[in-house]
Protein backbone atom coordinates (compact mmCIF):
# COMPACT_ATOMS: atom_id res chain seq x y z
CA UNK A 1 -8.17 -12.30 36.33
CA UNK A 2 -6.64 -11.43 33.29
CA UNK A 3 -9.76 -9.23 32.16
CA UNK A 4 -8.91 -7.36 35.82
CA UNK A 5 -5.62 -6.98 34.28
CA UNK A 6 -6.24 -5.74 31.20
CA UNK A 7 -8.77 -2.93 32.23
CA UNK A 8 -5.78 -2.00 34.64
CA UNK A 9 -3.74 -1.59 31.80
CA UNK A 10 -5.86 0.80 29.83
CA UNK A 11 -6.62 2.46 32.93
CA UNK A 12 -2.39 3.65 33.09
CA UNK A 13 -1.67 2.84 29.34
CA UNK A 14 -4.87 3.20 27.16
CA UNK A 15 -4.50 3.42 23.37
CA UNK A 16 -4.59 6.61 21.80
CA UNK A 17 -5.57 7.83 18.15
CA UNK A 18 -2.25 8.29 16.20
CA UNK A 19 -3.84 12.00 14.50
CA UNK A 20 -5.46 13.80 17.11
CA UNK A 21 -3.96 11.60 20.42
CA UNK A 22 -7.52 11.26 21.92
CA UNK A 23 -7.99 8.28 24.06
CA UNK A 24 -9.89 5.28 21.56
CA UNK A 25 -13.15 4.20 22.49
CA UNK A 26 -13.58 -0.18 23.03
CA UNK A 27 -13.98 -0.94 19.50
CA UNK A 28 -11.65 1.98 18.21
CA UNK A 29 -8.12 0.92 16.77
CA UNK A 30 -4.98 3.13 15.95
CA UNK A 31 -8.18 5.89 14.79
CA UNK A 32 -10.65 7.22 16.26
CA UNK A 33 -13.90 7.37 14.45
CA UNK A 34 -13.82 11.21 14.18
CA UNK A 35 -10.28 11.23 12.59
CA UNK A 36 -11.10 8.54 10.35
CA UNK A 37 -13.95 10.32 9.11
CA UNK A 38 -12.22 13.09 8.30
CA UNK A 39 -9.65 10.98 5.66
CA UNK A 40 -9.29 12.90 2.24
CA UNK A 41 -10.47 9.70 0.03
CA UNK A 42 -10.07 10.10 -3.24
CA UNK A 43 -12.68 7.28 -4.34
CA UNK A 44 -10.98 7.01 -7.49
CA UNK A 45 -12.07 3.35 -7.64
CA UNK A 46 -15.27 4.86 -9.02
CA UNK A 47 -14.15 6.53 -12.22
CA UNK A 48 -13.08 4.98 -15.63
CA UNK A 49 -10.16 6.22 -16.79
CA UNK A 50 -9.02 8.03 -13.35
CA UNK A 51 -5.71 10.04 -13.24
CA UNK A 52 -3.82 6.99 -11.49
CA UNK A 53 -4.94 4.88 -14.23
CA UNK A 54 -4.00 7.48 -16.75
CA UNK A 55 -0.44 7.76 -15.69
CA UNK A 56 0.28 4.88 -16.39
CA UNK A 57 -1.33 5.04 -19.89
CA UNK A 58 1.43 4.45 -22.58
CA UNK A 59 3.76 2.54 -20.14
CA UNK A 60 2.21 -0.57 -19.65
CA UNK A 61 -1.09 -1.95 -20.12
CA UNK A 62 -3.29 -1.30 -16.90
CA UNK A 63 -6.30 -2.97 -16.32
CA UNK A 64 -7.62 -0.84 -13.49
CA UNK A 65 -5.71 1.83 -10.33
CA UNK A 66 -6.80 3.42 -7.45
CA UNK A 67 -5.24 5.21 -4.97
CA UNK A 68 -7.32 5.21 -1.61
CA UNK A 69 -6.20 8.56 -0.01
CA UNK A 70 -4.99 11.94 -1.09
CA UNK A 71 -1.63 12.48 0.62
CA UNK A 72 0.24 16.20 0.87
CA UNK A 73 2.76 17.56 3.13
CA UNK A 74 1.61 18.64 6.59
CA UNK A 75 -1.49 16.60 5.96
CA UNK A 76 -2.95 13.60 8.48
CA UNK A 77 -2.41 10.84 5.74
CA UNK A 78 1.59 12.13 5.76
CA UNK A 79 1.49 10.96 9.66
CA UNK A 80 -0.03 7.89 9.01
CA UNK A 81 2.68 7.12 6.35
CA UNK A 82 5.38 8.46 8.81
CA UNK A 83 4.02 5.69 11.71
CA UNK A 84 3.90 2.56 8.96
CA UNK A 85 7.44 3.91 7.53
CA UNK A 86 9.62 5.18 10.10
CA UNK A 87 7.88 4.44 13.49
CA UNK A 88 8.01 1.04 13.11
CA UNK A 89 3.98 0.85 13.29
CA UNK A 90 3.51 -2.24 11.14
CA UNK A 91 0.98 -3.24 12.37
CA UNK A 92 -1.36 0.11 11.37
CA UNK A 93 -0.59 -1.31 7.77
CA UNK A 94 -3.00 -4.35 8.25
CA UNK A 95 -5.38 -1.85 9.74
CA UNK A 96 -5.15 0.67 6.90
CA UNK A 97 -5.12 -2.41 3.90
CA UNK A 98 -8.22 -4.12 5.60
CA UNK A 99 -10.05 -0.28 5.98
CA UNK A 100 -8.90 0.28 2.66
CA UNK A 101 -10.18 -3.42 1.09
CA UNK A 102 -13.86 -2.65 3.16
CA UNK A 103 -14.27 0.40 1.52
CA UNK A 104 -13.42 -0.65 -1.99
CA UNK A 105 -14.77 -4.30 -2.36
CA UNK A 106 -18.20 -2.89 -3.20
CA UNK A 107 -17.40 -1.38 -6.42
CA UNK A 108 -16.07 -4.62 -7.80
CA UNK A 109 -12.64 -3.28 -7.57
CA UNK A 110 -10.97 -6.97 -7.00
CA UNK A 111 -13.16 -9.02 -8.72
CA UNK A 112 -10.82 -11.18 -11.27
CA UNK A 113 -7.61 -10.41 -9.49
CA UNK A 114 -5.93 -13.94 -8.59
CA UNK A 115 -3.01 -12.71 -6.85
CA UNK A 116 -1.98 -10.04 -4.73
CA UNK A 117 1.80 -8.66 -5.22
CA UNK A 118 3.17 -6.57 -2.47
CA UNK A 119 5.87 -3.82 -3.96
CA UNK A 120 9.13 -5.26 -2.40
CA UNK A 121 11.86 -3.48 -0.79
CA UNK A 122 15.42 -4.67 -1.00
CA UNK A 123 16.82 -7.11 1.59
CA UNK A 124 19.26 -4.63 3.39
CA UNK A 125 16.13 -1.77 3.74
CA UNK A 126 13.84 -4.63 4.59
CA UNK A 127 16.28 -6.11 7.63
CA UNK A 128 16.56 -2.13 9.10
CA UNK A 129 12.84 -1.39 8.87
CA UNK A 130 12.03 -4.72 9.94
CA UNK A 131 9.61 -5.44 7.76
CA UNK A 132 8.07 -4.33 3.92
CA UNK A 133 5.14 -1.80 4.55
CA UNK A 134 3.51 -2.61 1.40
CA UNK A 135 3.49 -5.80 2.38
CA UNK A 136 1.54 -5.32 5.55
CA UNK A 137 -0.83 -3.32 3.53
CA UNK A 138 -1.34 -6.32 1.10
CA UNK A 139 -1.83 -8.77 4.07
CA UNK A 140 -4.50 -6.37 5.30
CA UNK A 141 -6.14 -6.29 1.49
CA UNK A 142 -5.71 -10.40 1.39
CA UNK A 143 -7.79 -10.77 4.96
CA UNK A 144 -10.43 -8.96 3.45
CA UNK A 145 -10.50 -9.86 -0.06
CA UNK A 146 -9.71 -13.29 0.67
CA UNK A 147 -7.16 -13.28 -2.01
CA UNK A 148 -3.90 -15.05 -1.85
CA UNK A 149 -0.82 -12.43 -0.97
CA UNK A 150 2.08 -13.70 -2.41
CA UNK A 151 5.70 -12.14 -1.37
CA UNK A 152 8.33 -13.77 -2.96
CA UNK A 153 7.46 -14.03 -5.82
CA UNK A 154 9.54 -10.50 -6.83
CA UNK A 155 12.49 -9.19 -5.43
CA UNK A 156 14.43 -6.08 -5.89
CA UNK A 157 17.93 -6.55 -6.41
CA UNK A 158 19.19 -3.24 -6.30
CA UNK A 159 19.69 -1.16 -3.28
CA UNK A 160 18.68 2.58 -4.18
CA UNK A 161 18.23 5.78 -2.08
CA UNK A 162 14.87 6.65 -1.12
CA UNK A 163 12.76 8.72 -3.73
CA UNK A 164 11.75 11.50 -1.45
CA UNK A 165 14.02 14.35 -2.31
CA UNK A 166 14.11 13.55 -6.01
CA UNK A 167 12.69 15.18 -9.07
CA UNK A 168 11.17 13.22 -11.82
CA UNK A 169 14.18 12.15 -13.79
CA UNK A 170 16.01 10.88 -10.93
CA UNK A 171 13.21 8.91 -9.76
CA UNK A 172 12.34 7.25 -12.59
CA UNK A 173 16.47 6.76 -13.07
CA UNK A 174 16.62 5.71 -9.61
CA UNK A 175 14.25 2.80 -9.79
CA UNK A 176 14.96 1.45 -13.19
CA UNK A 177 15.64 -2.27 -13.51
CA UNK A 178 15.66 -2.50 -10.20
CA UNK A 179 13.19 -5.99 -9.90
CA UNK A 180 12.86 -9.56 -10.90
CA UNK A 181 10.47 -11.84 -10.79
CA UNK A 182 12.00 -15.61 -9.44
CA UNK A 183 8.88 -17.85 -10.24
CA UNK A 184 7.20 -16.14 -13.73
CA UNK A 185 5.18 -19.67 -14.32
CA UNK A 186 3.07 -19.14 -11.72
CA UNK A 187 2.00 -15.31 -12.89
CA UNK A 188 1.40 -17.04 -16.05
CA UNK A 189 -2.23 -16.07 -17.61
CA UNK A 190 -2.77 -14.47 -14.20
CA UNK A 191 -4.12 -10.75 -12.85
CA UNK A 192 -2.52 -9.58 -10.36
CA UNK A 193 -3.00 -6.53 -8.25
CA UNK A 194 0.22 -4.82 -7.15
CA UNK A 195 0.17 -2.76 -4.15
CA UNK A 196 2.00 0.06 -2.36
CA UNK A 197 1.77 2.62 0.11
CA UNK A 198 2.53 6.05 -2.21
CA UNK A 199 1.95 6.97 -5.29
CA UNK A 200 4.07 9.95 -6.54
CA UNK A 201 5.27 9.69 -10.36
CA UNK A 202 4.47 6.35 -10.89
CA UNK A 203 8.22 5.15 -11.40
CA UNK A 204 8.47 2.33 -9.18
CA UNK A 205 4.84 0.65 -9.91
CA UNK A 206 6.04 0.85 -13.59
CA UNK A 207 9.60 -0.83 -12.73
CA UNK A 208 7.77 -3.32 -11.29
CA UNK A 209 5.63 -4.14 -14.36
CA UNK A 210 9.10 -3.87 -16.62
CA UNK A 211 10.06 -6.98 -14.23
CA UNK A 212 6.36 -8.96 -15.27
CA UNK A 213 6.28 -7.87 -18.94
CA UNK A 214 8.00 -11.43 -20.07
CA UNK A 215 5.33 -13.26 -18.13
CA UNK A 216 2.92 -14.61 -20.59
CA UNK A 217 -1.22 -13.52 -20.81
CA UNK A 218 -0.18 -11.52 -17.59
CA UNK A 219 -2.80 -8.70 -16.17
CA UNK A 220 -1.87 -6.18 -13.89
CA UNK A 221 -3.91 -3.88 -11.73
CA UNK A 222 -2.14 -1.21 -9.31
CA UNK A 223 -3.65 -0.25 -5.71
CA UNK A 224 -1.68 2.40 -3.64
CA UNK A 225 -2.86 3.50 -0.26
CA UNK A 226 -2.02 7.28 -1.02
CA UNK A 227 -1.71 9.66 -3.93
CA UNK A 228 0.96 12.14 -3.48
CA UNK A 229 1.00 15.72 -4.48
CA UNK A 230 -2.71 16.59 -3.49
CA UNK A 231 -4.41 18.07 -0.49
């Protein structure tokens, strides 16, 4: 009966792909195959020494970064961010970090990492969005990866405007001391891998490390799921 129902269902309601709005095949989710195909990847994951891991040269000691997909205005990664940001499509984050973990595990990308640290957002932005987007992302990265997500363990205790319309000096102004980390002993002689959905001038990955830098033998890695500014 309830298979009945559910073929009904699709029949009125089926699921479409979120880029191009063609129907998704069975074992299609939120993408079709075509549209995911087409993804600008960056595959930075396979280069020592790779522009996100460069930027952050000279403000805290990186082990390794990646960023998964080149992001640019107009482009199909933009929408994707616009559904897990604004459309309250959470759940395409879990999609995206577990497409995102498949792709990248081969390389040897997570091997060592012990933790997982989601970039948090502050309470009040948290309680209208309804839930942390990088978050979701590091859930999907955890199912894969098998390695433990932990989201409490930082919190940002400062409310700030969003980054989008700022220039560099306001957005590295706008996100300075902005974390804390609540339980440092258990980060202690740990690497963790801290993850977020874009990277743009690096500010707020960078805050976040300001908040670890007390935490002793600590190793940090940084995984975004875009990289803003190219096409």
């Amino acid at each position: 009966m309830w298979s009945i129902w559910a073929d009904l269902w699709d029949l009125f309601f089926p699921e479409c792909c979120i880029i191009c709005d063609e129907r998704l095949m069975k074992h299609e989710h939120f993408l079709c195959f075509r549209c995911l195909a087409t993804l600008p990847h960056t595959n930075l994951h396979l280069q020592r020494n790779n522009e996100v891991e460069r930027n952050f040269w000279g403000k805290f000691p990186v082990e390794r970064a990646s960023s998964f997909l080149y992001y640019a205005k107009g482009s199909v990664v933009r929408q994707l961010l616009y559904e897990l940001k604004y459309y309250g499509n959470k759940e395409i984050g879990g999609f995206l970090g577990r497409y995102m973990a498949a792709e990248l595990l081969p390389s040897g990308f997570f091997e060592g990492i012990d933790y997982i640290l989601p970039v948090p957002l502050h309470r009040k932005k948290e309680r209208l969005r309804g839930y942390n987007q990088s978050e979701w992302l590091a859930k999907g990265v955890g199912s894969v990866t098998s390695i433990p997500v932990l989201s409490d363990v930082m919190e940002r205790c400062k409310y700030t405007e969003t980054q989008t319309h700022k220039g560099l000096y306001e957005r590295w102004e706008n996100v300075c001391d902005i974390f804390v980390c609540n339980t440092p002993a258990i980060l202690q002689g740990k690497h963790v891998l801290l993850i977020d959905d874009v990277l743009t001038t690096g500010a707020t990955i960078v805050s976040c490390s300001d908040a670890l830098k007390d935490v002793a033998d600590i190793r940090i890695s940084v995984l975004t799921l875009a990289l803003a500014g190219q096409g």
